[in-house]
PDB file of N, CA and C in Angstrom:
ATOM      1  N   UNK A   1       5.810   8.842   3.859  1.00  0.00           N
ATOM      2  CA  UNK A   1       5.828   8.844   2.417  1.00  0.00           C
ATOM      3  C   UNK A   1       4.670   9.674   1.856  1.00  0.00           C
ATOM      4  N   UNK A   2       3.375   9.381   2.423  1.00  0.00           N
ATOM      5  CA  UNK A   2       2.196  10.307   1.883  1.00  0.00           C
ATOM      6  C   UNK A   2       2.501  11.825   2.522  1.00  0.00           C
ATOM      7  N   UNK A   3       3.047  11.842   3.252  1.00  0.00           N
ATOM      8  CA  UNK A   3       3.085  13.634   3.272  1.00  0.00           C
ATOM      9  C   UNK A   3       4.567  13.930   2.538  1.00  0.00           C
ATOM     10  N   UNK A   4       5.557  13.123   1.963  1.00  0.00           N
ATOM     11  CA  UNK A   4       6.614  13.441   1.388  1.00  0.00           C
ATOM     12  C   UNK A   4       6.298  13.137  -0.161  1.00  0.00           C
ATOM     13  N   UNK A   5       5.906  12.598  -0.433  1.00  0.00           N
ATOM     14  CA  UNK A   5       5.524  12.491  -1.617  1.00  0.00           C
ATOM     15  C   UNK A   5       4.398  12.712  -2.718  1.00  0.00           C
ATOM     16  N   UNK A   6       3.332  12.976  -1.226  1.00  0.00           N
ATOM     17  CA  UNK A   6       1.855  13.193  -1.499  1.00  0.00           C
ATOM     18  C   UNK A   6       1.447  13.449  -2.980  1.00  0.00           C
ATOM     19  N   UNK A   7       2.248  14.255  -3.397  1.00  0.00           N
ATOM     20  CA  UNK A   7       1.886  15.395  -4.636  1.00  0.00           C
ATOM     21  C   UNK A   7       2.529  14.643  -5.918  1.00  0.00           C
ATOM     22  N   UNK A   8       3.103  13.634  -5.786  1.00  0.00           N
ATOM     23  CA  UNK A   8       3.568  12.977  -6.750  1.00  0.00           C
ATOM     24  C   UNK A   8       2.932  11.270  -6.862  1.00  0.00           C
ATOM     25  N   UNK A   9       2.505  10.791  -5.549  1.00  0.00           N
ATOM     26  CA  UNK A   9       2.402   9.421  -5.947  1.00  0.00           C
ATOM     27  C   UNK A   9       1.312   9.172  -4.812  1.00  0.00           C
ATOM     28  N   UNK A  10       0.284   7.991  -5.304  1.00  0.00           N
ATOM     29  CA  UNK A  10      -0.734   7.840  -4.156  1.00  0.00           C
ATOM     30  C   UNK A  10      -0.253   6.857  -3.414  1.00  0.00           C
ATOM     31  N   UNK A  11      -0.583   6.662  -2.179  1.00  0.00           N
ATOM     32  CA  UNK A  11      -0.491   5.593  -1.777  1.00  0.00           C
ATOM     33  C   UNK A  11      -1.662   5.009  -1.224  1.00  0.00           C
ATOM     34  N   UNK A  12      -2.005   3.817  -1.246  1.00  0.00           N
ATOM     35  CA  UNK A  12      -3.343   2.900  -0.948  1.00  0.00           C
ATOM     36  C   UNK A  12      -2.987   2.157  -0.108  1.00  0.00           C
ATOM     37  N   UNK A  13      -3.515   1.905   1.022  1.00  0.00           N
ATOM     38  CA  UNK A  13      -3.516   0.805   2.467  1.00  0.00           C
ATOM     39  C   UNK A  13      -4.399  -0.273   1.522  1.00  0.00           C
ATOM     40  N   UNK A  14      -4.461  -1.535   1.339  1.00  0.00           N
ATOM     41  CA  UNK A  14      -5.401  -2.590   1.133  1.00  0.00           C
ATOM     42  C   UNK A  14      -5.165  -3.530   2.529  1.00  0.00           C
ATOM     43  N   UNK A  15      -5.967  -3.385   3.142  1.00  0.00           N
ATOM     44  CA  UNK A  15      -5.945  -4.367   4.266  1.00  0.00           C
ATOM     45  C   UNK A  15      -7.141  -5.918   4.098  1.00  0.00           C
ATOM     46  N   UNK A  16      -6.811  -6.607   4.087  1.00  0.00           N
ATOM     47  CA  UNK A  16      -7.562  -7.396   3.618  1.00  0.00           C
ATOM     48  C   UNK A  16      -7.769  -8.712   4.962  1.00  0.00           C
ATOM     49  N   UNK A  17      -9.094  -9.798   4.024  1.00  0.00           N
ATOM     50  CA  UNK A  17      -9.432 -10.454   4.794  1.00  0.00           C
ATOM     51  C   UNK A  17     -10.041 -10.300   6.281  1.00  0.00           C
ATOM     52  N   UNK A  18     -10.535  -9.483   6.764  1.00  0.00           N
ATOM     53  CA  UNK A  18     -11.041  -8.960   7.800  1.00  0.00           C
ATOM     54  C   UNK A  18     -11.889  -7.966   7.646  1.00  0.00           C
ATOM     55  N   UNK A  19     -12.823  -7.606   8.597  1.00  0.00           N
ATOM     56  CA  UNK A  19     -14.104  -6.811   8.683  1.00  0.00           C
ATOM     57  C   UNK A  19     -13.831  -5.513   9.070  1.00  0.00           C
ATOM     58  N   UNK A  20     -14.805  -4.412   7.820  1.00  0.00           N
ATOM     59  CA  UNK A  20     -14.132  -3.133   7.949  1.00  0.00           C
ATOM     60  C   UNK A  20     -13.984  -2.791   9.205  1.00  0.00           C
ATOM     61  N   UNK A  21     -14.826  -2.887  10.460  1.00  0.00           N
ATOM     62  CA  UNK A  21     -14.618  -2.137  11.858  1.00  0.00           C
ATOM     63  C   UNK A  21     -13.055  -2.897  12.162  1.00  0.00           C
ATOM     64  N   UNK A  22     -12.725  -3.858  12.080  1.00  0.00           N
ATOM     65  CA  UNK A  22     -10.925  -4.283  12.617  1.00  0.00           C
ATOM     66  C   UNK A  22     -10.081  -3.794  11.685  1.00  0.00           C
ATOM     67  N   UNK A  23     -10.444  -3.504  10.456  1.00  0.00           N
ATOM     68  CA  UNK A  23      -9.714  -2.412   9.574  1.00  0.00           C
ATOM     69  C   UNK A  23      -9.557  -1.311  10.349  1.00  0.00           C
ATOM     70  N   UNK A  24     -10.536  -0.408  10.302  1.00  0.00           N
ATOM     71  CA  UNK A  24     -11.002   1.230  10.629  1.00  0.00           C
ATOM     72  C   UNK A  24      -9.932   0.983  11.877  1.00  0.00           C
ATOM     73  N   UNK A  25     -10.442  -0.364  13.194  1.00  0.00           N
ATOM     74  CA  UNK A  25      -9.570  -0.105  14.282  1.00  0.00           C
ATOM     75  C   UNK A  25      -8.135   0.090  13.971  1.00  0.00           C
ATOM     76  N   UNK A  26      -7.294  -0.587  13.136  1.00  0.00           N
ATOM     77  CA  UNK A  26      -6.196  -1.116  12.903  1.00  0.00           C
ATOM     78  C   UNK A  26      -5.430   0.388  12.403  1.00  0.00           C
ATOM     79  N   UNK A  27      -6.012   1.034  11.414  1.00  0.00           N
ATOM     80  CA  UNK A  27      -5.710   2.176  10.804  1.00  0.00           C
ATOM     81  C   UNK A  27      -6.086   3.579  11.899  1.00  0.00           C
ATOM     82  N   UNK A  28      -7.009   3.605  12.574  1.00  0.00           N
ATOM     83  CA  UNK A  28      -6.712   4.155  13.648  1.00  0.00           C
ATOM     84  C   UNK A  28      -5.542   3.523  14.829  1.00  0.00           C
ATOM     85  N   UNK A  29      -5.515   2.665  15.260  1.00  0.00           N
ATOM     86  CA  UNK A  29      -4.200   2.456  16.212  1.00  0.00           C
ATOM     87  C   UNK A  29      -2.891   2.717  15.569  1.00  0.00           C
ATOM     88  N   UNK A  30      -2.864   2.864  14.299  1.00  0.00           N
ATOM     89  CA  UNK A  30      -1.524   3.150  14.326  1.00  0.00           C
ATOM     90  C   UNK A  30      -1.356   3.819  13.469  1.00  0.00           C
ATOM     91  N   UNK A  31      -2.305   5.102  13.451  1.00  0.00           N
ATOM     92  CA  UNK A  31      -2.144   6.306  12.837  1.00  0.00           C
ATOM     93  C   UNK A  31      -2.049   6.727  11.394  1.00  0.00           C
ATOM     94  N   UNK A  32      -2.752   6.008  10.592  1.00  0.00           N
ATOM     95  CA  UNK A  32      -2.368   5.510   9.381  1.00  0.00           C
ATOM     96  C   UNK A  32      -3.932   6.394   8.679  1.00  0.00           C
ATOM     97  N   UNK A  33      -4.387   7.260   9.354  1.00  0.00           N
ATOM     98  CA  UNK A  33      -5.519   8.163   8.982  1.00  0.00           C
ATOM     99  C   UNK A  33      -5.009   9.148   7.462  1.00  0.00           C
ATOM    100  N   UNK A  34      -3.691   9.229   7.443  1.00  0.00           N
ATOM    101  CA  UNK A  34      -4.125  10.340   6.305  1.00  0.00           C
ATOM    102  C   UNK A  34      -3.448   9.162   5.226  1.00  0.00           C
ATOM    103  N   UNK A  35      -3.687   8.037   5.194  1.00  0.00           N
ATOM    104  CA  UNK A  35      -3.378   7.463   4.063  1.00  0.00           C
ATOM    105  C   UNK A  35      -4.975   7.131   3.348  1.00  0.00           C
ATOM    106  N   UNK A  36      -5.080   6.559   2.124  1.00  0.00           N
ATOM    107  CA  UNK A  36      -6.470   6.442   1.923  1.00  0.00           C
ATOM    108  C   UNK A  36      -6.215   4.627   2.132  1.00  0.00           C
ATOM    109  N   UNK A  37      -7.226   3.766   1.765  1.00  0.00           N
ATOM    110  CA  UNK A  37      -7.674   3.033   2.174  1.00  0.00           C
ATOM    111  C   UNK A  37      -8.846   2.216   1.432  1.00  0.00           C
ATOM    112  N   UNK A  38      -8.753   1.115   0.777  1.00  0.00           N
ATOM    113  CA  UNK A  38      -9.393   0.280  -0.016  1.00  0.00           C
ATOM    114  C   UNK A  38      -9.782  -1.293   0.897  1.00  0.00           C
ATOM    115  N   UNK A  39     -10.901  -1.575   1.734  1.00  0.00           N
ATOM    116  CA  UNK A  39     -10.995  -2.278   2.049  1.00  0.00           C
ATOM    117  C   UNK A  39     -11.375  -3.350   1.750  1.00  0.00           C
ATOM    118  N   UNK A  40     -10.358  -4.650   1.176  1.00  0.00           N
ATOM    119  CA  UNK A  40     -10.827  -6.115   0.721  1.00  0.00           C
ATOM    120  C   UNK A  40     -11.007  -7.450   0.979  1.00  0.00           C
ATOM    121  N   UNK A  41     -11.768  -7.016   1.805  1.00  0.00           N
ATOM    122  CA  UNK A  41     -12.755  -8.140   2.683  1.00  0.00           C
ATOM    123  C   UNK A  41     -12.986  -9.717   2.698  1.00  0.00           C
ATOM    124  N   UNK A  42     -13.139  -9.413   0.857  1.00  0.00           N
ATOM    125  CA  UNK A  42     -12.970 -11.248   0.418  1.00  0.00           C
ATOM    126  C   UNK A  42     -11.087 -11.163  -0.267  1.00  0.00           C
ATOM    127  N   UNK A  43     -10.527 -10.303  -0.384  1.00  0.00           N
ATOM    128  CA  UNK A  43      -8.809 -11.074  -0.819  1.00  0.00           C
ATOM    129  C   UNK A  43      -8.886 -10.560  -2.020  1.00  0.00           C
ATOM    130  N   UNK A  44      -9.909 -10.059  -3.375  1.00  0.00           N
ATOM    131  CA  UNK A  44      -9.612 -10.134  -4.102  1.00  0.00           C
ATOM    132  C   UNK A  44      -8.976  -9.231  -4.734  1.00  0.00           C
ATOM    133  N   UNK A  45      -8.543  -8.291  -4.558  1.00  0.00           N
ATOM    134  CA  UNK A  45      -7.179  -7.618  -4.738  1.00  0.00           C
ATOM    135  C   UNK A  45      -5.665  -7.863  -4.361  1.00  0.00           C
ATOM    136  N   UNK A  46      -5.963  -8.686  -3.019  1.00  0.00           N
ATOM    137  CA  UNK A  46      -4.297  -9.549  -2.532  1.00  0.00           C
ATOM    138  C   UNK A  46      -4.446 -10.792  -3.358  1.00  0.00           C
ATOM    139  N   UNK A  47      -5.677 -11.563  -3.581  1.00  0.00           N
ATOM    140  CA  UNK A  47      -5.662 -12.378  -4.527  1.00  0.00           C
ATOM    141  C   UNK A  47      -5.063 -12.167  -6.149  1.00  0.00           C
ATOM    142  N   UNK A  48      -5.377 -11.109  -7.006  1.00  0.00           N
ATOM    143  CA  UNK A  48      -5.138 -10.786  -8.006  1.00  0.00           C
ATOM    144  C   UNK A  48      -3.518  -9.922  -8.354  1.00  0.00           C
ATOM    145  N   UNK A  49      -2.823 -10.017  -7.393  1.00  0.00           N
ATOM    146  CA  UNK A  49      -1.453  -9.739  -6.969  1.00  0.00           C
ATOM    147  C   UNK A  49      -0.933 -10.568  -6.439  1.00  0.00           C
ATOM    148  N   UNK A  50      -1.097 -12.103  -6.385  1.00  0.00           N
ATOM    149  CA  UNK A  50      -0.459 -12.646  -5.600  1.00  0.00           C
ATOM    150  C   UNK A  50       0.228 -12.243  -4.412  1.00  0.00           C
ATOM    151  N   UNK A  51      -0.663 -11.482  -3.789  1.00  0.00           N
ATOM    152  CA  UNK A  51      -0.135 -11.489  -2.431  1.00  0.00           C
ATOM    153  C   UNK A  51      -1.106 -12.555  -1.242  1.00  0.00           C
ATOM    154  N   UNK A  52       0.192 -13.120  -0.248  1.00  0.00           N
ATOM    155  CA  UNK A  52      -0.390 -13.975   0.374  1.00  0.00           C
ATOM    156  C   UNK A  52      -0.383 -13.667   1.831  1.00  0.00           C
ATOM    157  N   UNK A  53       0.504 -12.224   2.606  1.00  0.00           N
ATOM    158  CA  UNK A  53       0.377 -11.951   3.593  1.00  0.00           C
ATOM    159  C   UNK A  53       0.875 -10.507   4.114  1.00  0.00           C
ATOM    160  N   UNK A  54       1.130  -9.757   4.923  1.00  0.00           N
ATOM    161  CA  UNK A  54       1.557  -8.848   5.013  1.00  0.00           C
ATOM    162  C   UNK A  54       3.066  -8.794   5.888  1.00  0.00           C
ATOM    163  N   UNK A  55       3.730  -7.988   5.186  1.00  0.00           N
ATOM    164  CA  UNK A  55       3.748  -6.614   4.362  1.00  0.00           C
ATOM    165  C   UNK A  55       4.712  -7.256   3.018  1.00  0.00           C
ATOM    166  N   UNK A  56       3.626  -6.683   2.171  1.00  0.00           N
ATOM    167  CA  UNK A  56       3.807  -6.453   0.683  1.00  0.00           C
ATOM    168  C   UNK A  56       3.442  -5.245  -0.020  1.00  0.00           C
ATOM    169  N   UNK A  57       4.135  -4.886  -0.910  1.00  0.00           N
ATOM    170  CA  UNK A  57       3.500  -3.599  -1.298  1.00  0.00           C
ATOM    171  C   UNK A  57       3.633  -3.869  -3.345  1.00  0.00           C
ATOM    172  N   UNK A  58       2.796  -3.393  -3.853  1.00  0.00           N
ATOM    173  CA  UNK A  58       2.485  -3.217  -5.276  1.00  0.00           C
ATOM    174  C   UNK A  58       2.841  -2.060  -5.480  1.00  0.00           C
ATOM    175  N   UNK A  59       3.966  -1.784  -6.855  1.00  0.00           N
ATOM    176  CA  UNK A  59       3.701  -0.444  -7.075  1.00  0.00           C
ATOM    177  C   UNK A  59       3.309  -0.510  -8.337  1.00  0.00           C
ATOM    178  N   UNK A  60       2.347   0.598  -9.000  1.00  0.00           N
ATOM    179  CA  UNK A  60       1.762   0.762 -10.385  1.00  0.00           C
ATOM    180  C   UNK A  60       1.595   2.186 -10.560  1.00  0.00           C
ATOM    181  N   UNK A  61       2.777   2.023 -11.664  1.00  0.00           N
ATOM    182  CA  UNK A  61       2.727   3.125 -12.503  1.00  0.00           C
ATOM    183  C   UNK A  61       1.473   3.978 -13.242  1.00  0.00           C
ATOM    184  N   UNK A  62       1.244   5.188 -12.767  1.00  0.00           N
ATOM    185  CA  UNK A  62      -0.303   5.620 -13.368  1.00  0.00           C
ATOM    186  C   UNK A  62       0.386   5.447 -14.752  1.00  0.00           C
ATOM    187  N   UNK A  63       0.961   5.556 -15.386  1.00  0.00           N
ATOM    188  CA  UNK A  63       0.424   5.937 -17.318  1.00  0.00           C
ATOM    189  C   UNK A  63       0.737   4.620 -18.035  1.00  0.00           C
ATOM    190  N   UNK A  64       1.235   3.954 -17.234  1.00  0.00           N
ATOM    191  CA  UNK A  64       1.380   2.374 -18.041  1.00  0.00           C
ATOM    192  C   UNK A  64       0.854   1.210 -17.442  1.00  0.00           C
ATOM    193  N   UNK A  65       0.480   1.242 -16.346  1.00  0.00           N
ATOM    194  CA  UNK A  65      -0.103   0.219 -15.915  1.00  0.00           C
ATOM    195  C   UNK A  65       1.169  -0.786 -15.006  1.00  0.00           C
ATOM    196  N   UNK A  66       2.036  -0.693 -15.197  1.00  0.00           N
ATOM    197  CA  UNK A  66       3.260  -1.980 -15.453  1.00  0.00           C
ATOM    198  C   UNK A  66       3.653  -1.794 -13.563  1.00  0.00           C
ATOM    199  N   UNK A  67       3.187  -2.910 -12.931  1.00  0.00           N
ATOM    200  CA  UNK A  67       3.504  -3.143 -11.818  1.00  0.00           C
ATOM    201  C   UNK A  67       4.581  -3.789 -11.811  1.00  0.00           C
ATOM    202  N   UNK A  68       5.236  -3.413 -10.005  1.00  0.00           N
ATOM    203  CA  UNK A  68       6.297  -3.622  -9.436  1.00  0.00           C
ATOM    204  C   UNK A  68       5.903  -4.737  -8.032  1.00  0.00           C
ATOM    205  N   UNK A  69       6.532  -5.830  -7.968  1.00  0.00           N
ATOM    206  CA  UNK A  69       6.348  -5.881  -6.429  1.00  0.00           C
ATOM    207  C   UNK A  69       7.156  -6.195  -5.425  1.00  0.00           C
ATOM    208  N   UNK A  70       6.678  -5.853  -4.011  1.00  0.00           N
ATOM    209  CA  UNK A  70       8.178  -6.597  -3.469  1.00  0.00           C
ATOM    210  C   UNK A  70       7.123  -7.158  -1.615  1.00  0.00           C
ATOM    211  N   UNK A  71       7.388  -8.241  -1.577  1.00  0.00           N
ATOM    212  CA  UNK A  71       6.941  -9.021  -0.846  1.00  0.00           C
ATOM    213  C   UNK A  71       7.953  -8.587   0.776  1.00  0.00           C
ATOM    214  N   UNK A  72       7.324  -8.201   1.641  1.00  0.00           N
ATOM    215  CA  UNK A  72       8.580  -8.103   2.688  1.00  0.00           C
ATOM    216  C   UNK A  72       8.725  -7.253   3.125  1.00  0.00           C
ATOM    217  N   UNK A  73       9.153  -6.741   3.976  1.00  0.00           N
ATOM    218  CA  UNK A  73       9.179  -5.428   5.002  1.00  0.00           C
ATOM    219  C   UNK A  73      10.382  -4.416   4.022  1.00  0.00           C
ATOM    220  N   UNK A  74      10.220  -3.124   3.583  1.00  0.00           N
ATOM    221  CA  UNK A  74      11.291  -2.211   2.872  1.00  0.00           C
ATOM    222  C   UNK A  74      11.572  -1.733   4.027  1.00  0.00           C
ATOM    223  N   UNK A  75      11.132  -1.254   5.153  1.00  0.00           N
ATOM    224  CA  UNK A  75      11.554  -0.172   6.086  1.00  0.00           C
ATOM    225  C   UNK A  75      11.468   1.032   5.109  1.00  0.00           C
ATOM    226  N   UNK A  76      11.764   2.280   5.878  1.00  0.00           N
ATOM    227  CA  UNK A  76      11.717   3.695   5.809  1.00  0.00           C
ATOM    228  C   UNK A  76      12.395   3.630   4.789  1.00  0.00           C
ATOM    229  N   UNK A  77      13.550   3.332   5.027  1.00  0.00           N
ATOM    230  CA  UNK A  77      15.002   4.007   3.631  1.00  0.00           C
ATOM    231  C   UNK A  77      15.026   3.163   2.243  1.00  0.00           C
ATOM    232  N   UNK A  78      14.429   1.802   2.373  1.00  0.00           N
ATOM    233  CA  UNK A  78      13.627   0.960   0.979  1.00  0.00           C
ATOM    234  C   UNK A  78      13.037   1.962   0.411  1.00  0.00           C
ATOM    235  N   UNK A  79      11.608   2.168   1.190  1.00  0.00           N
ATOM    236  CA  UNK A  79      10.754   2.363   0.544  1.00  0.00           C
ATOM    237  C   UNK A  79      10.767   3.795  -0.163  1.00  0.00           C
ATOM    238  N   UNK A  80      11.587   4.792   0.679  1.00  0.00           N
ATOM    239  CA  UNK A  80      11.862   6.127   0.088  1.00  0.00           C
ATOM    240  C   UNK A  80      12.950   5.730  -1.099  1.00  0.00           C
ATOM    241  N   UNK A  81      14.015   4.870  -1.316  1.00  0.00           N
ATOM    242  CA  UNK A  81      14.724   4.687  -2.187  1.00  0.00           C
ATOM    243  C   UNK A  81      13.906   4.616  -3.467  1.00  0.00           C
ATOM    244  N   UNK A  82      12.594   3.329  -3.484  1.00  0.00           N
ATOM    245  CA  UNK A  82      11.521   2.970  -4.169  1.00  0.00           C
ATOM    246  C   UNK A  82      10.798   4.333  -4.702  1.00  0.00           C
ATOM    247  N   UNK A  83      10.313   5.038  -4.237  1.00  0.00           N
ATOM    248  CA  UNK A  83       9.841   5.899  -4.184  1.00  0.00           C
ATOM    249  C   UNK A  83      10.064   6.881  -5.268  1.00  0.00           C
ATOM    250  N   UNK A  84      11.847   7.519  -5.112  1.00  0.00           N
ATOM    251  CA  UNK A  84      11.740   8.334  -5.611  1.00  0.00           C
ATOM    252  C   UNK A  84      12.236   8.055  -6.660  1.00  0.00           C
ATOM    253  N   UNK A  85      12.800   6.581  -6.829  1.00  0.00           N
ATOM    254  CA  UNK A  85      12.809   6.017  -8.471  1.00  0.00           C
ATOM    255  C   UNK A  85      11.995   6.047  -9.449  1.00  0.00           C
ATOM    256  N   UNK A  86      10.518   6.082  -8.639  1.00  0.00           N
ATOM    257  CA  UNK A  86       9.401   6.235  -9.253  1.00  0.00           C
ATOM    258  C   UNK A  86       9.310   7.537  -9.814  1.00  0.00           C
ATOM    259  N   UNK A  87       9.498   8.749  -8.869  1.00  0.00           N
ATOM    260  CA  UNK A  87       9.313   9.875  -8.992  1.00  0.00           C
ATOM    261  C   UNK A  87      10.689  10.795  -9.910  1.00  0.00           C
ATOM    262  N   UNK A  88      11.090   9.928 -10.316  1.00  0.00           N
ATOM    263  CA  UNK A  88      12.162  11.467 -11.212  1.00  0.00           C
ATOM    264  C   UNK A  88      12.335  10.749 -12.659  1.00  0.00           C
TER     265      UNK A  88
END
């Protein structure tokens, strides 16, 4: 998605509850380097989204603010569906 969409939409890893080095490891093992990355250590960003585990993803619109969410695994063809709803 970040190299297909790059130029239109960011995407943010929040990995939370855990210490940046098992982050850094985690995002290195599974290749997840050219995404960027917000590490929240105490929850309070999965806290303030009600999110309670992974995989969840938030989406927020840059010019309005007005989030989306969806709790649960999209797979590939979700999340590109998601995606480019956003984008056109």
């Amino acid at each position: 998605m970040a190299r297909q969409y790059g130029d239109q939409v960011t995407i943010v890893g929040v990995p939370s509850l855990d210490n940046v080095g098992a982050m850094r490891d985690f995002v290195e093992r599974h290749g997840l380097q050219d995404l960027r990355h917000a590490a929240d250590v105490d929850g309070v960003v999965w806290k303030a989204n009600g999110i309670v585990g992974q995989p969840a993803w938030v989406f927020v619109d840059g010019e309005t603010g007005e989030q989306a969410q969806h709790l649960g695994s999209l797979g590939e063809e979700g999340l590109t569906e998601v995606v480019e709803q956003l984008t056109s």
